[in-house]
Protein backbone atom coordinates (compact mmCIF):
# COMPACT_ATOMS: atom_id res chain seq x y z
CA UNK A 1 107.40 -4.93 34.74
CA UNK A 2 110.74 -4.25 33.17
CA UNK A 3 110.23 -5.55 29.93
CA UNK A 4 110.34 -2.43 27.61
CA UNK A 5 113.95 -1.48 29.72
CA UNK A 6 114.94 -4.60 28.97
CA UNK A 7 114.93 -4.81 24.67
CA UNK A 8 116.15 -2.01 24.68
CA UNK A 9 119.31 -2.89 26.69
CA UNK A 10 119.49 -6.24 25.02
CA UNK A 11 119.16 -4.51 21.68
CA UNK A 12 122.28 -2.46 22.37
CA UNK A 13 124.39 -4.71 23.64
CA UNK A 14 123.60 -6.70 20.33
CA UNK A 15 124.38 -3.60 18.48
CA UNK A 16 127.71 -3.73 19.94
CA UNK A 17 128.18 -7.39 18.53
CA UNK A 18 126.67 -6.32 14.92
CA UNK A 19 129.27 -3.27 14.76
CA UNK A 20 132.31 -5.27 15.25
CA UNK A 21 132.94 -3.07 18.26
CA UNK A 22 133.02 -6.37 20.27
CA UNK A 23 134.08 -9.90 20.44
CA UNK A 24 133.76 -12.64 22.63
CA UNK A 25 132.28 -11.45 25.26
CA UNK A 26 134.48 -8.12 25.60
CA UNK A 27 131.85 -5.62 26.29
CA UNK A 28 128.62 -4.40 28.13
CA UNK A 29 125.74 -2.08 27.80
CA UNK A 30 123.27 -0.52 30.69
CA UNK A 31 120.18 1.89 30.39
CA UNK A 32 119.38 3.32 33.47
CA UNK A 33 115.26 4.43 34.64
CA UNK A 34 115.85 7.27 36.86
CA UNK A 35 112.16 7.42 37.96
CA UNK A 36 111.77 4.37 39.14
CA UNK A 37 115.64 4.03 40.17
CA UNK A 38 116.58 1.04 38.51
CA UNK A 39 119.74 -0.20 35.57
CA UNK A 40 119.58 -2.74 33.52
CA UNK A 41 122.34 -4.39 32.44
CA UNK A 42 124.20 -7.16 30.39
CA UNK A 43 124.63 -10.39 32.23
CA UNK A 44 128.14 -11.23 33.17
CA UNK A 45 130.05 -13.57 30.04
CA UNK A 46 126.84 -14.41 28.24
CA UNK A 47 128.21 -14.41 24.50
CA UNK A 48 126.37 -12.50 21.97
CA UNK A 49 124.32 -14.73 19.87
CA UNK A 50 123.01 -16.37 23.02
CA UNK A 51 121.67 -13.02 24.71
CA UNK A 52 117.90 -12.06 24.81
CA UNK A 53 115.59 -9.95 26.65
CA UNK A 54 114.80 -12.07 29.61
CA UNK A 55 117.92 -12.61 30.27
CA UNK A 56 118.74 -8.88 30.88
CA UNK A 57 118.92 -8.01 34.42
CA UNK A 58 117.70 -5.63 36.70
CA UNK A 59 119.68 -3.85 39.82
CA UNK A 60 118.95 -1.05 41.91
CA UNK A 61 121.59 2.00 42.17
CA UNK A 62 122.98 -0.59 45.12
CA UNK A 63 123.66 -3.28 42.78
CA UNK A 64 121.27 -5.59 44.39
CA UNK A 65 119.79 -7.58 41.70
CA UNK A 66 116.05 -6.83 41.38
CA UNK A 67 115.26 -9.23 38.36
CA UNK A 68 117.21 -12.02 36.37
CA UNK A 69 118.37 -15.43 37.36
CA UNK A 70 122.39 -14.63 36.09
CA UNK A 71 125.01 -12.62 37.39
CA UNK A 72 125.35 -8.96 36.29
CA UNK A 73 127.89 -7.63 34.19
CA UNK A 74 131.25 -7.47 36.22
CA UNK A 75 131.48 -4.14 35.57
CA UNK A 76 128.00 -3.02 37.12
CA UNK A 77 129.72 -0.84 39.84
CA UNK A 78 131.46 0.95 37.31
CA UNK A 79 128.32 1.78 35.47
CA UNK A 80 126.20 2.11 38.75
CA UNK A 81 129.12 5.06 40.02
CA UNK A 82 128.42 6.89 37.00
CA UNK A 83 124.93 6.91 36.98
CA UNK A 84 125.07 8.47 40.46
CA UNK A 85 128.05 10.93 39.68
CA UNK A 86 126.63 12.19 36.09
CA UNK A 87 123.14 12.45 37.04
CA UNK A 88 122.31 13.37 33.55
CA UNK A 89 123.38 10.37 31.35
CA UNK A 90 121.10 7.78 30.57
CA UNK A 91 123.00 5.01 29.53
CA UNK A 92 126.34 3.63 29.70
CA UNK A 93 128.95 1.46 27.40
CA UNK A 94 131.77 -0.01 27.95
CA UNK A 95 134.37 -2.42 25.30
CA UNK A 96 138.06 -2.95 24.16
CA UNK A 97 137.21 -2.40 20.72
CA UNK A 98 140.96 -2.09 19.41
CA UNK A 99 141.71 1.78 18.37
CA UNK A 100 140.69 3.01 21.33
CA UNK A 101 141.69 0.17 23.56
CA UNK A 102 145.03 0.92 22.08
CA UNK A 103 144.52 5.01 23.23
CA UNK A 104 144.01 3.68 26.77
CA UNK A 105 146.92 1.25 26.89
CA UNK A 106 149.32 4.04 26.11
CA UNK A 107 147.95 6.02 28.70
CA UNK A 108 146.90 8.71 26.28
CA UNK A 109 144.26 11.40 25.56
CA UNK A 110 142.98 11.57 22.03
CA UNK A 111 143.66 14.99 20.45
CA UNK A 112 140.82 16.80 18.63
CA UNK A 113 142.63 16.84 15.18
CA UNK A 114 139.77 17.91 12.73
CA UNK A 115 136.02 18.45 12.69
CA UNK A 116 135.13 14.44 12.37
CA UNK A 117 136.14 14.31 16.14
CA UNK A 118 134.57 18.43 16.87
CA UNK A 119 131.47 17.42 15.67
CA UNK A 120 131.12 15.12 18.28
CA UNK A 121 133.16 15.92 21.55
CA UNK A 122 134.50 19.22 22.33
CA UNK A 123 138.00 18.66 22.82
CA UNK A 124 140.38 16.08 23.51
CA UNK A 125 138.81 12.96 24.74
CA UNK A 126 140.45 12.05 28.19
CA UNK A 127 142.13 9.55 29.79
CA UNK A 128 142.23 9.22 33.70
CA UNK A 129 144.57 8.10 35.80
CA UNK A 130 146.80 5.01 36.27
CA UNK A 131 144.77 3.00 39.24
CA UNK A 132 146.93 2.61 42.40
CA UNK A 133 147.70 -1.00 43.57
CA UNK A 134 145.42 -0.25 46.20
CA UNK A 135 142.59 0.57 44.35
CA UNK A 136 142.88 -1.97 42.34
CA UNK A 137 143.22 -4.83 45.02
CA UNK A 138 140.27 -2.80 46.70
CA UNK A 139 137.10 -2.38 45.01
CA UNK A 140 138.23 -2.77 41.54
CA UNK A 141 134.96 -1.97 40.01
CA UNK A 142 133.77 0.76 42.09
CA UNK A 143 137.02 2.30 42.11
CA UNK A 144 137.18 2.29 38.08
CA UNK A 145 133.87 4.14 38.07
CA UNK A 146 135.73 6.51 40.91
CA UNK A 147 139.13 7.25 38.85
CA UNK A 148 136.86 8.07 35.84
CA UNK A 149 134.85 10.39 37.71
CA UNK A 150 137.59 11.84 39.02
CA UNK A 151 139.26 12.84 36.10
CA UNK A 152 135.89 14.51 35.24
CA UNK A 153 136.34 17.54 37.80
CA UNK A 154 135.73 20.98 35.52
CA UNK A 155 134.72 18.68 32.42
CA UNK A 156 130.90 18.15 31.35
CA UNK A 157 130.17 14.60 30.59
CA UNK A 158 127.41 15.55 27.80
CA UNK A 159 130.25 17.97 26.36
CA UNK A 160 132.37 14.49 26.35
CA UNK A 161 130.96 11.58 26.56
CA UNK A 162 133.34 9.09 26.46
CA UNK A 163 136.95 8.35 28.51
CA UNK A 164 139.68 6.60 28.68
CA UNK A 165 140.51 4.65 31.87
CA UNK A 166 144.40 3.86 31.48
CA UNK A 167 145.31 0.81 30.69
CA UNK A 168 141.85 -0.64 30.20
CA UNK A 169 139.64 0.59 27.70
CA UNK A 170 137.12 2.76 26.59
CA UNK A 171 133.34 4.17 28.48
CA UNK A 172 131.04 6.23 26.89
CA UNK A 173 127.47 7.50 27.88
CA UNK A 174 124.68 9.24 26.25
CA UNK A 175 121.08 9.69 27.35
CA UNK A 176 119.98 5.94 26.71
CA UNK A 177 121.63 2.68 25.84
CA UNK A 178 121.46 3.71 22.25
CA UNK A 179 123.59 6.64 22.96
CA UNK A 180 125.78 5.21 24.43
CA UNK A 181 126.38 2.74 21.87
CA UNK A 182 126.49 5.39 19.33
CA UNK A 183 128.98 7.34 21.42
CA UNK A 184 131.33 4.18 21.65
CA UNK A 185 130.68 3.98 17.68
CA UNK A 186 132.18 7.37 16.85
CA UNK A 187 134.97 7.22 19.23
CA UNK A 188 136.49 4.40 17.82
CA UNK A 189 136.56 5.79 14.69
CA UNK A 190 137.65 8.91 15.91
CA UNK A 191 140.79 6.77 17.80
CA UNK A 192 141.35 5.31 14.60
CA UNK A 193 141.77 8.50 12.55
CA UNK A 194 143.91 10.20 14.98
CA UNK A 195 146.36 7.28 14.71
CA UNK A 196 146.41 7.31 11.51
CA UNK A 197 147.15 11.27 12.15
CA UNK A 198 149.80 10.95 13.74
CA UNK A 199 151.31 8.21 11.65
CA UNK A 200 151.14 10.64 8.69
CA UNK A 201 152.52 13.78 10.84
CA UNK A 202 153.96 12.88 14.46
CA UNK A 203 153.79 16.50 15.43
CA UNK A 204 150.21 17.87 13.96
CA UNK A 205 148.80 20.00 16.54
CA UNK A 206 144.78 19.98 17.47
CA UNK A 207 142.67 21.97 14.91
CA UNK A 208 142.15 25.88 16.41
CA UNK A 209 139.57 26.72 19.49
CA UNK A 210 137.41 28.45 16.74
CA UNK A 211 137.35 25.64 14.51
CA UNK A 212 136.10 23.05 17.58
CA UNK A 213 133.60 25.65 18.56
CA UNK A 214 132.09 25.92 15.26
CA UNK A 215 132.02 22.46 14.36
CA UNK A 216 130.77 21.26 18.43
CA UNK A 217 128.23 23.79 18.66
CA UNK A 218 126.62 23.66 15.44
CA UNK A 219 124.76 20.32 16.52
CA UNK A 220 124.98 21.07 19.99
CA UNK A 221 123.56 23.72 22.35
CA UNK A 222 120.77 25.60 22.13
CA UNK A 223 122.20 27.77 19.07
CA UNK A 224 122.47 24.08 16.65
CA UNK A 225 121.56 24.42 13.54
CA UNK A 226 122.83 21.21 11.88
CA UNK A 227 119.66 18.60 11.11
CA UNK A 228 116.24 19.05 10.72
CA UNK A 229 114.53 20.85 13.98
């Protein structure tokens, strides 16, 4: 029943591995199917080269696994808050790929420096939050998903798909598991390029309203004109 859902979550979660966005087992993809209200998702510390299809598994918008014999990604109620809170994405990734690991450790936005990062999020990317003990003796999971959404009020995930959560790592989203994958892509090249920014000129400011407009909206909106239509 779920098997097209399923390569195509286990073929971005392998996309992760192929990228060198991940090692070990430091990372997860999901691809939610809103009309039938279900996410699948990585299972929890399966390595790379030993993940496949079947062994992709299936939870409802609960968490309550539908379909798979393993555990699902630790990080499911993160994914599964986001899905209900951004009712618009379609998938969801999650690593500690290193540049922008490093973003999140120091507890620090990336600024929009230049038109590589415009082109693809309008503005600085954000970083939420520092957890409180007591959410993160609560529910850990859940309340990552929570802080991230949080830090989200007046921002428009499609605008920026991707975030910070302090101390942690990096999420991004996009309208399948593909997207997602793609989003996490680009912002760690972004991360590294800023870095390197600011290691070449500690106080450069972010590149000029006008210059973030024209370079966003020119492949996104309704007025893009970048590509082939």
């Amino acid at each position: 029943m779920y098997e097209g859902i399923r390569e195509e979550v286990c073929r971005a979660n392998l996309e992760l591995n192929e990228r060198k966005l991940v090692i070990s087992t430091w990372g997860n993809v999901s691809q939610i199917d809103r009309s039938i209200g279900v996410v699948a998702i990585k299972p929890s510390g399966v390595p790379y080269e030993k993940l496949t299809p079947d062994l992709i598994v299936i939870v409802d918008l609960e968490g309550r696994v539908l379909e798979g014999e393993l555990n699902p990604s630790s990080d499911t109620p993160t994914h599964l808050e986001l899905y209900r809170r951004f009712e618009l994405i379609g998938g969801v990734c999650h690593t500690h790929c290193p540049w922008a690991t490093a973003w999140a450790q120091a507890h620090r936005g990336i600024p929009c420096f230049g038109t590589t990062h415009a082109d693809y999020f309008y503005g600085e990317i954000p970083v939420t939050d520092r957890m409180t003990n007591e959410e993160i003796r609560g529910e850990y999971e859940l309340n990552t998903g929570r802080v991230m959404v949080r830090r989200f009020s007046g921002l428009d995930p499609m605008q920026m798909p991707a975030v910070l959560v302090a101390g942690h790592g990096p999420f991004t989203w996009g309208e399948d598991a593909a997207g997602a994958v793609e989003a996490m892509l680009t912002l760690e090249e972004v991360a590294k390029i800023a870095a390197a920014t600011i290691g070449i000129s500690p106080q450069q400011p972010p590149i000029s309203q006008a210059l973030l407009d024209k370079h966003y909206l020119r492949k996104h909106g309704k007025n893009a004109y970048y590509g082939q239509r």
